[in-house]
Protein backbone atom coordinates (compact mmCIF):
# COMPACT_ATOMS: atom_id res chain seq x y z
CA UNK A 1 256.47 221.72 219.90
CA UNK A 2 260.03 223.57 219.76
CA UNK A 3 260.29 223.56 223.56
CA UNK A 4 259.57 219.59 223.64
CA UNK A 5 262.08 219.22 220.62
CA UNK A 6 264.71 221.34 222.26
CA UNK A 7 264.55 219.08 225.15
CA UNK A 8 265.06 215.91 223.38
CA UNK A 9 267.92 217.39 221.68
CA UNK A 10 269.02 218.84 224.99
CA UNK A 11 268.52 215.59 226.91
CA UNK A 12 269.48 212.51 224.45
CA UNK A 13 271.80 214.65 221.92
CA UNK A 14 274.17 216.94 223.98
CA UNK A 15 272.55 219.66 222.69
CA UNK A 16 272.57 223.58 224.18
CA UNK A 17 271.59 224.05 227.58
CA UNK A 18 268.13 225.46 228.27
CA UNK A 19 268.60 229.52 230.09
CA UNK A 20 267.67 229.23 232.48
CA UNK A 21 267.92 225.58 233.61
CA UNK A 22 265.20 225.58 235.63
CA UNK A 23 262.58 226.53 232.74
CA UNK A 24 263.11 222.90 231.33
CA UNK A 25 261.77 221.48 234.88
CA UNK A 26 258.39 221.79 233.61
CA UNK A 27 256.88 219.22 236.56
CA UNK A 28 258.71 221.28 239.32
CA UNK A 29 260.26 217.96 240.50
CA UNK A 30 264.25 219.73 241.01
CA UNK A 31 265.35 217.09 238.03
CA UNK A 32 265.24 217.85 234.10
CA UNK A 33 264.32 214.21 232.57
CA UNK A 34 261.51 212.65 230.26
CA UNK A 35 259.36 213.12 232.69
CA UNK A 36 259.26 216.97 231.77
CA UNK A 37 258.90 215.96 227.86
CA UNK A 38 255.87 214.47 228.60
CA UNK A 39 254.23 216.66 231.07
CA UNK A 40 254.47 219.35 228.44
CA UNK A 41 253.36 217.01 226.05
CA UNK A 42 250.47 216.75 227.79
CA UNK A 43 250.03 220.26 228.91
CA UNK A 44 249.96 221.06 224.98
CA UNK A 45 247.78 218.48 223.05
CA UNK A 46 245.67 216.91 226.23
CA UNK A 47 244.90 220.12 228.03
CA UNK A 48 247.33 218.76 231.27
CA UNK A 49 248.45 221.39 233.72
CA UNK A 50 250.57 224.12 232.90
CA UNK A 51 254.21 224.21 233.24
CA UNK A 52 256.03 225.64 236.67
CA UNK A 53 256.16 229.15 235.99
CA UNK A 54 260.28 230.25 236.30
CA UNK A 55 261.18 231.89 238.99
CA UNK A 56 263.78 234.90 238.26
């Protein structure tokens, strides 16, 4: 829940910047939006797939 929380607040109230970026593309689409809020919303309360694993 503090990953989807962090995002909100990263996303809608200029809060800090997720390190790295790319972990907060949890749909693997190249773009950090809502989109990624509710895929891991889904991923943790309706069993959806899991998030894009980072790549380092």
């Amino acid at each position: 829940m503090l990953d989807i929380l962090f995002l909100i607040s990263y996303l809608y109230k200029g809060g800090p910047t997720p390190e790295p970026l790319e972990a907060a593309d949890a749909d693997c689409d190249g773009v950090i939006n809502m989109l990624d809020i509710l895929y891991l919303i889904s991923y943790l309360y309706k069993g959806g797939p899991e998030p894009c694993p980072v790549q380092k």
